[in-house]
N, C-alpha and C. Protein backbone atom coordinates (compact mmCIF):
# COMPACT_ATOMS: atom_id res chain seq x y z
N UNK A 1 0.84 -1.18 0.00
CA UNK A 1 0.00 0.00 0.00
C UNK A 1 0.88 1.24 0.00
N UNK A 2 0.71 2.43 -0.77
CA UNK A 2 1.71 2.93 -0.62
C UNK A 2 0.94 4.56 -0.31
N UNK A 3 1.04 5.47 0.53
CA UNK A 3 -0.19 6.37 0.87
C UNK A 3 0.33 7.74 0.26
N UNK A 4 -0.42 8.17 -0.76
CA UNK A 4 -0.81 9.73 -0.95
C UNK A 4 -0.69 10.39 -0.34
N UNK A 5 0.37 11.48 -0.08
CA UNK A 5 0.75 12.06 1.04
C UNK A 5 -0.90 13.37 0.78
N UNK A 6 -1.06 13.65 -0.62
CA UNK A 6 -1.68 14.72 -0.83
C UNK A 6 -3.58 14.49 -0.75
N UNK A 7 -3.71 13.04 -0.53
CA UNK A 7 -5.07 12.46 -0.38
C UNK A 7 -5.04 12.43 1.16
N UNK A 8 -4.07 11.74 1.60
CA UNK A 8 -4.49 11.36 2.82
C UNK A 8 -4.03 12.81 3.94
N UNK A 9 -3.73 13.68 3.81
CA UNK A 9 -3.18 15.26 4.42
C UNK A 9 -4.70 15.76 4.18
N UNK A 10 -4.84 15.99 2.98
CA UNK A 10 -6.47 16.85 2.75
C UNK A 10 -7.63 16.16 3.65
N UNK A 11 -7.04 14.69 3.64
CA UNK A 11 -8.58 13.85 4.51
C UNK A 11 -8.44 14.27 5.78
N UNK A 12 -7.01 13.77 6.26
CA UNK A 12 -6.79 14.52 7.70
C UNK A 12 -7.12 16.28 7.93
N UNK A 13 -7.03 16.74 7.56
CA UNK A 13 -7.28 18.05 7.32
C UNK A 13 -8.68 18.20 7.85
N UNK A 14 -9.42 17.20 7.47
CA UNK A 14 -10.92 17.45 8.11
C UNK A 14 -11.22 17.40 9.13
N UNK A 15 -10.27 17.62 9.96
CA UNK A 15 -10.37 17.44 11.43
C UNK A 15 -11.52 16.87 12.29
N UNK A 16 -11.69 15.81 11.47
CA UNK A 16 -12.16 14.68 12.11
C UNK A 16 -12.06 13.86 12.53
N UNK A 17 -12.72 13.04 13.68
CA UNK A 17 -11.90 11.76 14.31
C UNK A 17 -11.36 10.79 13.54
N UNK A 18 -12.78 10.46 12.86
CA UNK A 18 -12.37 8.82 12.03
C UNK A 18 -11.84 9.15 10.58
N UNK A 19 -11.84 10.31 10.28
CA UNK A 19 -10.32 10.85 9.27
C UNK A 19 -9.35 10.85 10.08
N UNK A 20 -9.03 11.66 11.24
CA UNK A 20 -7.57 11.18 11.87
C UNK A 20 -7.24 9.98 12.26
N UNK A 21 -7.89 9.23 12.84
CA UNK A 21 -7.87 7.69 12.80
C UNK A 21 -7.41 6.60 11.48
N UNK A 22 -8.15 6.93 11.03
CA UNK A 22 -7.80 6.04 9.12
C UNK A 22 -6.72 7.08 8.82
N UNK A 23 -6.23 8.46 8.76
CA UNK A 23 -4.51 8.75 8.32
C UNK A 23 -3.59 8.11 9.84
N UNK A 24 -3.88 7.46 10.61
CA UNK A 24 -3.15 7.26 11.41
C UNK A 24 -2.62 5.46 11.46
N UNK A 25 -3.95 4.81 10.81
CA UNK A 25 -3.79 3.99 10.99
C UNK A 25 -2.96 3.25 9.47
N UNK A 26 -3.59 3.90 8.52
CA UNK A 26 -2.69 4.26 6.98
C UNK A 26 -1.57 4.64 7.04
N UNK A 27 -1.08 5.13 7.96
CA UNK A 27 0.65 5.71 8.21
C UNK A 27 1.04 4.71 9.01
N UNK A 28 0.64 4.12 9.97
CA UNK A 28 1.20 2.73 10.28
C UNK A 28 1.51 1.24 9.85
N UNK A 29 0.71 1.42 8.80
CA UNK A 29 0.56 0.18 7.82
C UNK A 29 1.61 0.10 6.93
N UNK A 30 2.06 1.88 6.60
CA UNK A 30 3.09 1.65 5.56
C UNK A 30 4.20 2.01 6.43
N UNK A 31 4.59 2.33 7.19
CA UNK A 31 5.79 1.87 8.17
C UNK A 31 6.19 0.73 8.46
N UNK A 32 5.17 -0.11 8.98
CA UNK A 32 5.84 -1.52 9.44
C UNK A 32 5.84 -2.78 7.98
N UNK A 33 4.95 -1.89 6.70
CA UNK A 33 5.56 -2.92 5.05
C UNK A 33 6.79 -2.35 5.15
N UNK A 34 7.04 -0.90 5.41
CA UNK A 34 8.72 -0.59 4.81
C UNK A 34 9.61 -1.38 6.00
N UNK A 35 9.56 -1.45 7.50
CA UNK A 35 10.01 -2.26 7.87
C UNK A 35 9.98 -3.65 7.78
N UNK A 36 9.15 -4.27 6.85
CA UNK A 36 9.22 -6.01 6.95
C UNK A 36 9.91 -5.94 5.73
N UNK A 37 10.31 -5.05 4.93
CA UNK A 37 11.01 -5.43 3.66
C UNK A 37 12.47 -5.49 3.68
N UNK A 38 13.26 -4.72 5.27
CA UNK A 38 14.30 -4.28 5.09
C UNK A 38 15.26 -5.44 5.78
N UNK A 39 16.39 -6.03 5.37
CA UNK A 39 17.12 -6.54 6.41
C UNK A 39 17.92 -6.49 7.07
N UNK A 40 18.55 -7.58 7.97
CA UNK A 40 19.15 -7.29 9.30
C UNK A 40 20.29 -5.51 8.56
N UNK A 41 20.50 -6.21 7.51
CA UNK A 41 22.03 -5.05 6.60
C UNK A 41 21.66 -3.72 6.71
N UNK A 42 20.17 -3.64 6.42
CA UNK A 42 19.76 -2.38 5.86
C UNK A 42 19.61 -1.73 6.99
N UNK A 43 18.64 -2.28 7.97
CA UNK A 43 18.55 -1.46 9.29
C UNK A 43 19.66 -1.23 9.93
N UNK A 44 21.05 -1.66 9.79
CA UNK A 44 21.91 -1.18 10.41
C UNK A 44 22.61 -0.32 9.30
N UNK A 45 22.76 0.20 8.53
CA UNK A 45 23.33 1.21 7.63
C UNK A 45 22.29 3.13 8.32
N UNK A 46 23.85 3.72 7.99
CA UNK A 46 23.55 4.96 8.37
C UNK A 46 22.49 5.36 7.59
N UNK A 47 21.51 6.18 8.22
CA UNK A 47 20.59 7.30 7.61
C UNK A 47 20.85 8.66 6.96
N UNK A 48 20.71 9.30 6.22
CA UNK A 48 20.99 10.77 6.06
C UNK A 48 19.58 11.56 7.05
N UNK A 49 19.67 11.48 8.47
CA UNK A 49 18.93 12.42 9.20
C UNK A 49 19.78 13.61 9.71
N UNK A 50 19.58 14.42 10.70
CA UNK A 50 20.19 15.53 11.26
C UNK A 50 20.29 15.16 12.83
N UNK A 51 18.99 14.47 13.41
CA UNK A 51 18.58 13.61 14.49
C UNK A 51 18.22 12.47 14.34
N UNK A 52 17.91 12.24 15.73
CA UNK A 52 17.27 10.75 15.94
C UNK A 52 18.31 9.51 15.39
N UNK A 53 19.74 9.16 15.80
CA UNK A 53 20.36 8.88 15.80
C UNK A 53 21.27 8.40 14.81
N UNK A 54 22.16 7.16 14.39
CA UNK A 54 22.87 6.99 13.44
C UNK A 54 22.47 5.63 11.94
N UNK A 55 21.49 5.20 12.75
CA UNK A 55 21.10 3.94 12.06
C UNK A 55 19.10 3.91 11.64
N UNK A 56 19.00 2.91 10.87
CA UNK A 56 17.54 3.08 9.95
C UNK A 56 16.39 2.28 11.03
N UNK A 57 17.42 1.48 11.66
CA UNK A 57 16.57 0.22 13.03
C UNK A 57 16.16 1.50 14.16
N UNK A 58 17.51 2.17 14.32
CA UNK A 58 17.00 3.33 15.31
C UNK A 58 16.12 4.26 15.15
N UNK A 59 16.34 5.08 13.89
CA UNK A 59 15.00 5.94 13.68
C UNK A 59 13.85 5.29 13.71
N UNK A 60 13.48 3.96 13.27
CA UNK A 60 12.15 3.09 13.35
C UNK A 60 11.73 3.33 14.61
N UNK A 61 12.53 2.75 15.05
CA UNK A 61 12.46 2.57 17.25
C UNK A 61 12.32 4.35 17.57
N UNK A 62 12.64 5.23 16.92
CA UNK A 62 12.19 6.53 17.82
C UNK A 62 10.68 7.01 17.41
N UNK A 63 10.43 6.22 15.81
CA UNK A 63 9.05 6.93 15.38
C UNK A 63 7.81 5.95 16.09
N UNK A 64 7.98 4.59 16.46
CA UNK A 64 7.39 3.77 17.25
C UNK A 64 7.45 4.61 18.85
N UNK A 65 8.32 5.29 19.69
CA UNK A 65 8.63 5.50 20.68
C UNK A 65 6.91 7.10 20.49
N UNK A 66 7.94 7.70 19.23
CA UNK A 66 6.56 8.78 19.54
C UNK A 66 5.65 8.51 19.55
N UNK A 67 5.30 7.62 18.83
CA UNK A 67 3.71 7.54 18.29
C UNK A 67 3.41 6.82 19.85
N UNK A 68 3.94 5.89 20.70
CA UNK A 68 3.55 5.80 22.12
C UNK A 68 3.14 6.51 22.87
N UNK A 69 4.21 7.42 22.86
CA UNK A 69 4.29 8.87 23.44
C UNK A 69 2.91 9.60 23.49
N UNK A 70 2.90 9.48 22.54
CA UNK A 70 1.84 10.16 21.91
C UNK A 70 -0.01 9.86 22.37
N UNK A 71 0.30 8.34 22.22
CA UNK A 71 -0.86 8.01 22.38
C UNK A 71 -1.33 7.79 24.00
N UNK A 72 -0.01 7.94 24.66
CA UNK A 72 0.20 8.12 26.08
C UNK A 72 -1.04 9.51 26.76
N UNK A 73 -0.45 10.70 25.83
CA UNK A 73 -0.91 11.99 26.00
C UNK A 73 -2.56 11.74 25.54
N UNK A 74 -2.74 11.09 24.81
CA UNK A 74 -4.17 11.47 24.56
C UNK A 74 -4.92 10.65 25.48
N UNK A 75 -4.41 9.15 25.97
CA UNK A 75 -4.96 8.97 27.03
C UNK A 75 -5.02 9.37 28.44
N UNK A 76 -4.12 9.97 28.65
CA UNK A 76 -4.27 11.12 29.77
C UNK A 76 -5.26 11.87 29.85
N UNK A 77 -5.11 13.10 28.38
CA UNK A 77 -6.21 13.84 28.35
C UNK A 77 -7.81 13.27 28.19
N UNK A 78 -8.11 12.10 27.66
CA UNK A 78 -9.48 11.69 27.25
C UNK A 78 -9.82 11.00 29.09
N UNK A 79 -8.96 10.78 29.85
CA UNK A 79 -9.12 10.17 31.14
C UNK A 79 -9.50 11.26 31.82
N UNK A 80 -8.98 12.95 31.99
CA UNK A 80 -9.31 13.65 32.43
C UNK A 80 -10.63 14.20 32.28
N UNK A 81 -10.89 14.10 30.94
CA UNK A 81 -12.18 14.40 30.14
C UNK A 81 -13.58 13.75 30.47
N UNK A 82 -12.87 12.70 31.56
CA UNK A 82 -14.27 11.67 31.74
C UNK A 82 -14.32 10.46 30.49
N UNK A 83 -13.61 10.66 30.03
CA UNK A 83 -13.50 9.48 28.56
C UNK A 83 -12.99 8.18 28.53
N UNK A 84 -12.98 7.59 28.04
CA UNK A 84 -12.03 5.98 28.15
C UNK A 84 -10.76 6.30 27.92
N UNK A 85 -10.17 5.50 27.52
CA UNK A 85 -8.85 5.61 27.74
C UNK A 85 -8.47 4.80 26.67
């Protein structure tokens, strides 16, 4: 699957839940195909980033770390809110 940055930005754009949901869950899908394609070689070869460290296994592991992060914060806030979690 390979995602439309310019389809799936305009959908998100609608600042809607289950548009942010489906670009969220569409951006995860094609992260972990580009990770099942790569091997042990590739994930250890340098990246051209500025951050987020020296290798392609590591940047994976920091964009997995945010998106935790992340989903950390919203369950906080939806818990405060009276919401599930």
């Amino acid at each position: 699957m390979l995602l439309d940055p310019v389809v799936y930005s305009a959908r998100a754009a609608e600042s809607t839940l289950e548009a942010m949901l489906e670009y969220l869950d569409a951006v995860q899908q094609y992260l972990v195909s580009c990770l099942e394609r790569q091997s042990e070689e590739t994930l250890a070869q340098p990246v051209p980033t500025a951050c987020h460290g020296e290798t392609a296994a590591n940047l994976f592991w920091v964009l997995a770390q945010h998106d935790v992060s992340h989903g950390a914060q919203i369950g906080v806030i939806r818990a405060q809110l009276g919401g599930e979690r």
